[in-house]
C-alpha atoms as a PDB file:
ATOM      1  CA  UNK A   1    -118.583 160.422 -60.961  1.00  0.00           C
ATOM      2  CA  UNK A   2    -116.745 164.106 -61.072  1.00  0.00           C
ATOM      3  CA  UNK A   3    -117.963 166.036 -64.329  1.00  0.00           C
ATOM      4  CA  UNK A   4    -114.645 166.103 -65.945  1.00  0.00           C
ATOM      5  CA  UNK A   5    -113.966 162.305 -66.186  1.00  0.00           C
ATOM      6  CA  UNK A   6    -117.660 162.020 -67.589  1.00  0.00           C
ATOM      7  CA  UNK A   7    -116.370 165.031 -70.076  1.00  0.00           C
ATOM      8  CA  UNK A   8    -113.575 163.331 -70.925  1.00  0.00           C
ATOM      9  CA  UNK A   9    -115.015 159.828 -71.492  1.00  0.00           C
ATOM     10  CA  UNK A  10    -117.737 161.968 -74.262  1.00  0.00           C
ATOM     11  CA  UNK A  11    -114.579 163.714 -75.637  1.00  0.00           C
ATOM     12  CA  UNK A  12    -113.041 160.176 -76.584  1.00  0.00           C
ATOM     13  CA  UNK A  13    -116.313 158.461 -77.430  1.00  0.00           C
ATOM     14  CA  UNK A  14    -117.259 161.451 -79.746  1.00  0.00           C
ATOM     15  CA  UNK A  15    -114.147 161.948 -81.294  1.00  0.00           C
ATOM     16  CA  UNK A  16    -112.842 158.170 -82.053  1.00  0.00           C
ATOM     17  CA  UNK A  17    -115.591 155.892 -81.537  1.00  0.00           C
ATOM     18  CA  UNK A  18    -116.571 153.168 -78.921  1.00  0.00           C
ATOM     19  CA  UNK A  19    -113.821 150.541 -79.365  1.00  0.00           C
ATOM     20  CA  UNK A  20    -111.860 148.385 -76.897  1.00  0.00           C
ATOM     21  CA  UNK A  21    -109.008 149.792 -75.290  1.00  0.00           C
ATOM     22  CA  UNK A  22    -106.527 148.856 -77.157  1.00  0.00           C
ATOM     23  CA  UNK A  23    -107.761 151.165 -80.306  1.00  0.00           C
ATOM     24  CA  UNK A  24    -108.278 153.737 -78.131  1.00  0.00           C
ATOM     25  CA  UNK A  25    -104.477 153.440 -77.165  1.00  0.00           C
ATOM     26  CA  UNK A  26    -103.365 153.424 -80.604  1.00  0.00           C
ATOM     27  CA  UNK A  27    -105.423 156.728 -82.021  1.00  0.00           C
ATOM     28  CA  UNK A  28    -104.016 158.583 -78.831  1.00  0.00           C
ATOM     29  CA  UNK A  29    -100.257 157.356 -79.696  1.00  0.00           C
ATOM     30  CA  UNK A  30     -99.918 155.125 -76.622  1.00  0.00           C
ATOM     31  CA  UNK A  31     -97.501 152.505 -77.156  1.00  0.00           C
ATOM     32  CA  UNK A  32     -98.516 149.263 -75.585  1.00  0.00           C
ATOM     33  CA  UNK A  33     -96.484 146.290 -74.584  1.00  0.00           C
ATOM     34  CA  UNK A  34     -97.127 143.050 -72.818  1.00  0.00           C
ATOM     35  CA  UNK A  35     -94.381 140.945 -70.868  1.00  0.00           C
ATOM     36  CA  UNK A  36     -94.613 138.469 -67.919  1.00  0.00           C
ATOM     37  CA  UNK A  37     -95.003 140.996 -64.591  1.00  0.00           C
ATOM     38  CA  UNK A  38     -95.560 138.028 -62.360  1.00  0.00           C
ATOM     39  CA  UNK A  39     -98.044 136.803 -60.266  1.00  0.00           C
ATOM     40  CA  UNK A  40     -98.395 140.243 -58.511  1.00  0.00           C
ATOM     41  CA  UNK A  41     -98.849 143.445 -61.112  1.00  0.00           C
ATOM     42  CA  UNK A  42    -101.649 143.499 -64.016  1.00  0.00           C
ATOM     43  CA  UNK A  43     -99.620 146.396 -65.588  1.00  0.00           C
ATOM     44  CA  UNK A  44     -98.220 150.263 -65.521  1.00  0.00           C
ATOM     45  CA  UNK A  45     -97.295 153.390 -67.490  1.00  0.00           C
ATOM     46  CA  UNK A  46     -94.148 155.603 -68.482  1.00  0.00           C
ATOM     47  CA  UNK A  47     -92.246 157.442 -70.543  1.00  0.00           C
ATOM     48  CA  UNK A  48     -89.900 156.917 -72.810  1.00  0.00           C
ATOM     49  CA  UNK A  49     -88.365 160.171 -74.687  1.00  0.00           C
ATOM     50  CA  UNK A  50     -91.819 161.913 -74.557  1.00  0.00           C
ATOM     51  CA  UNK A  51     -93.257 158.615 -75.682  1.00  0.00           C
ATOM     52  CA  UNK A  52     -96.149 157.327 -73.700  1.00  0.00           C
ATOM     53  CA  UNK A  53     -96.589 153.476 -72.897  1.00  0.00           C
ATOM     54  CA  UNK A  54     -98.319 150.830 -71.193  1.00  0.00           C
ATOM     55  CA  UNK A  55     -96.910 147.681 -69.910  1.00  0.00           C
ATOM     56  CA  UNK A  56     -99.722 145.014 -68.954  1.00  0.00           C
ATOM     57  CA  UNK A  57     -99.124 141.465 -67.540  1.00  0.00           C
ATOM     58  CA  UNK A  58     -99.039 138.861 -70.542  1.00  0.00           C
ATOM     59  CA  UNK A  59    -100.486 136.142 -67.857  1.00  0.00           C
ATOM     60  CA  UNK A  60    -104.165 137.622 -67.065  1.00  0.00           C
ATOM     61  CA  UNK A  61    -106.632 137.328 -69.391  1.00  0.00           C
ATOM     62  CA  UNK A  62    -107.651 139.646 -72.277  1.00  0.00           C
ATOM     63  CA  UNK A  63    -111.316 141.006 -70.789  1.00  0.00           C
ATOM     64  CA  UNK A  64    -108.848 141.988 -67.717  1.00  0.00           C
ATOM     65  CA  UNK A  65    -106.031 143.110 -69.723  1.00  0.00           C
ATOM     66  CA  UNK A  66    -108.693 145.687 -72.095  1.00  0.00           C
ATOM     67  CA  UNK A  67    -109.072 147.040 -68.308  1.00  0.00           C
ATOM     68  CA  UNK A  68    -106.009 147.536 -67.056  1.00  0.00           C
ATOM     69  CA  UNK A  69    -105.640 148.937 -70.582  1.00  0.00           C
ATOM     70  CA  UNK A  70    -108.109 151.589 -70.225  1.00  0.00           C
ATOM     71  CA  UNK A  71    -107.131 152.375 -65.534  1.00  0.00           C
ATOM     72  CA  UNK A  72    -103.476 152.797 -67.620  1.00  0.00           C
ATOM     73  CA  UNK A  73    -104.914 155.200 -70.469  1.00  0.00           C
ATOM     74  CA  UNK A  74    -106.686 157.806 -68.131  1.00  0.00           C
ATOM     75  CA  UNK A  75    -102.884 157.778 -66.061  1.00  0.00           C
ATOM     76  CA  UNK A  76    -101.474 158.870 -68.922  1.00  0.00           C
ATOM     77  CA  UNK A  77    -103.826 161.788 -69.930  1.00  0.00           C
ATOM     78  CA  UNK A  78    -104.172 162.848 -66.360  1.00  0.00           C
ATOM     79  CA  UNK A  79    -101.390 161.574 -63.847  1.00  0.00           C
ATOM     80  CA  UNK A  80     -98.547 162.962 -65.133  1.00  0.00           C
ATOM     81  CA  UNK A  81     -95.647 161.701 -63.533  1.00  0.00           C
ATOM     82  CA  UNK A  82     -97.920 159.326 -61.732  1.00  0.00           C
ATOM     83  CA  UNK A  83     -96.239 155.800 -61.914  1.00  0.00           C
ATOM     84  CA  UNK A  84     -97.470 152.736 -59.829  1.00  0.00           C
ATOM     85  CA  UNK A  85     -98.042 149.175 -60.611  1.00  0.00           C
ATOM     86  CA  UNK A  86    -102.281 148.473 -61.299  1.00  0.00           C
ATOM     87  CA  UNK A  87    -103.375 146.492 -58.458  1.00  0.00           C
ATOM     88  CA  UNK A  88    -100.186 145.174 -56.936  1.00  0.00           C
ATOM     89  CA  UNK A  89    -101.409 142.253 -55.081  1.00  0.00           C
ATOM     90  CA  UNK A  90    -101.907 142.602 -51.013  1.00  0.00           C
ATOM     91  CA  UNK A  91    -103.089 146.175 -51.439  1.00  0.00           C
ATOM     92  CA  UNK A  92    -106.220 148.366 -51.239  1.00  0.00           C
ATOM     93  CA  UNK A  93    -104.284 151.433 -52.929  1.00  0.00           C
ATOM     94  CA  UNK A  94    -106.880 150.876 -55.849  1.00  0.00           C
ATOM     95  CA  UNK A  95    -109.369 152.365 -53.694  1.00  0.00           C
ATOM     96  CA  UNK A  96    -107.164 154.460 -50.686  1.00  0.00           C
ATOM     97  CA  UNK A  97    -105.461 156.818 -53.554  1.00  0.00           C
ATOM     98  CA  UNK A  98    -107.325 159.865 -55.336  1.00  0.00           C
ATOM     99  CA  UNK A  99    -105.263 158.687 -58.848  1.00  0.00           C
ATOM    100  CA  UNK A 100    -106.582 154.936 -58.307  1.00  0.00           C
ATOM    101  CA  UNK A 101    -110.326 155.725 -57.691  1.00  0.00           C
ATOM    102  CA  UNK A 102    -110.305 158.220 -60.531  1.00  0.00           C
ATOM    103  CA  UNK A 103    -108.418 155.702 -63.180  1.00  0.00           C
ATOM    104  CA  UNK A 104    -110.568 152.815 -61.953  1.00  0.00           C
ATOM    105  CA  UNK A 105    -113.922 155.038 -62.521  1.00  0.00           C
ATOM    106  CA  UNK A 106    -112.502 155.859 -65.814  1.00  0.00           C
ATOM    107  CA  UNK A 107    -111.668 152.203 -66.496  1.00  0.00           C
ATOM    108  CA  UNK A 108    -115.617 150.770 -65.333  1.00  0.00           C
ATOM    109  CA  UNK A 109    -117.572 153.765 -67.489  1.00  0.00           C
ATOM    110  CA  UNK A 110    -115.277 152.509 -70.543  1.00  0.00           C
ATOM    111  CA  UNK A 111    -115.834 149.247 -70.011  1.00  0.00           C
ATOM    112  CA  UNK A 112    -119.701 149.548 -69.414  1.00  0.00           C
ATOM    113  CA  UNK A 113    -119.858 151.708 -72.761  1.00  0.00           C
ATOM    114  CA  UNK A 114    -117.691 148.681 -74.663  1.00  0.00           C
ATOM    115  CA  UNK A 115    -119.581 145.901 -73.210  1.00  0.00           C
ATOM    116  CA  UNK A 116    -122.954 147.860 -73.391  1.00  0.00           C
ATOM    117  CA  UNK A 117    -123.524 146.926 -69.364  1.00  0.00           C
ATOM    118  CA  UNK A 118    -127.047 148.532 -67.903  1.00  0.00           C
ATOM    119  CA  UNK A 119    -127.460 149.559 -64.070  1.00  0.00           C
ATOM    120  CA  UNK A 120    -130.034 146.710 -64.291  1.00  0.00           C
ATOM    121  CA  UNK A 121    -127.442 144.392 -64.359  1.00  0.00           C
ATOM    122  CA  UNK A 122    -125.299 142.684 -61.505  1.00  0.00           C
ATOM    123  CA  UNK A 123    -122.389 144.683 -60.291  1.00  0.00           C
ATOM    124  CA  UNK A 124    -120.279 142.247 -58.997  1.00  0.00           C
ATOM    125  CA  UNK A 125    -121.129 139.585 -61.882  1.00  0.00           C
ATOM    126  CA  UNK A 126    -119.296 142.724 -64.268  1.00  0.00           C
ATOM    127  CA  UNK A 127    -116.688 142.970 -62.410  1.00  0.00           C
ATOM    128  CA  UNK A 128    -115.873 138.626 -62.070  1.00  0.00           C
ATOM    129  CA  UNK A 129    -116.789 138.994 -66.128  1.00  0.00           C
ATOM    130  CA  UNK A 130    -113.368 141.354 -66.197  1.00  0.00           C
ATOM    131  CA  UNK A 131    -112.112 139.160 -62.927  1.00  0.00           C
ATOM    132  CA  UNK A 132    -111.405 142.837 -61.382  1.00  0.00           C
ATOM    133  CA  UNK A 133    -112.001 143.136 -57.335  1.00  0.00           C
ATOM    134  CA  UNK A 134    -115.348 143.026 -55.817  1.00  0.00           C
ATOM    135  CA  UNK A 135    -114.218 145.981 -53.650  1.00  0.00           C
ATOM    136  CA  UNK A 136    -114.428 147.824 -56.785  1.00  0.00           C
ATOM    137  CA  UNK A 137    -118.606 147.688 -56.381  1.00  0.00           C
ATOM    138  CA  UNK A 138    -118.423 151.179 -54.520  1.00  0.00           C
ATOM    139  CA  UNK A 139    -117.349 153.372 -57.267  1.00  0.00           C
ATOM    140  CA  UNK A 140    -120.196 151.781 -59.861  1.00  0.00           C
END
């Protein structure tokens, strides 16, 4: 994983604390939301007047929705501007795009430092825990 995101994952952890996502959200003044996105979007970011927030899908479950959560968070510190929907369905963009791979590396470290996850244990039997793509594997 590049330096910074490891840099920036110590920053958070030192400064507020392992926690889920959603606390992380609220100490950085994120504003999230949930609302039925369908079958095909787990969630995205904007701005409204200056004000940060994340929508996620009300219709996946909450280990997958403190994911999205976190893929969301790392947009908004370091994709400004950067606006797409989190694994729209019937694309590999989560792995094609520079933002994606970076958000999604972001998202898996959090989530292993949450859920206290060791190398030792199965990749892909983390990522059906969070029901989050296999293809995902390559950047653990």
């Amino acid at each position: 994983m590049e330096r910074w995101i490891e840099e920036d994952i110590d920053h958070l952890t030192n400064k507020f604390g392992i926690q889920n996502a959603f606390g992380l959200a609220r100490d950085l003044g994120i504003n999230v939301q949930f609302n039925n996105l369908g079958s095909n979007i787990y969630g995205y970011n904007n701005n409204s007047h200056r004000i940060p927030m994340i929508v996620i899908n009300n219709t996946i479950d909450e280990r997958t929705q403190n994911g999205v959560c976190y893929h969301e968070i790392f947009h908004i510190r370091h994709h400004k501007g950067f606006n797409t929907q989190f694994f729209a369905i019937n694309t590999t963009s989560f792995l094609s795009d520079n933002n994606e791979v970076e958000a999604n590396k972001f998202m898996l470290t959090m989530l292993k430092e949450e859920y206290g996850w060791s190398k030792q244990q199965d990749i892909l039997r983390f990522l059906d825990y969070f029901r989050l793509p296999h293809e995902l594997s390559s950047l653990m």
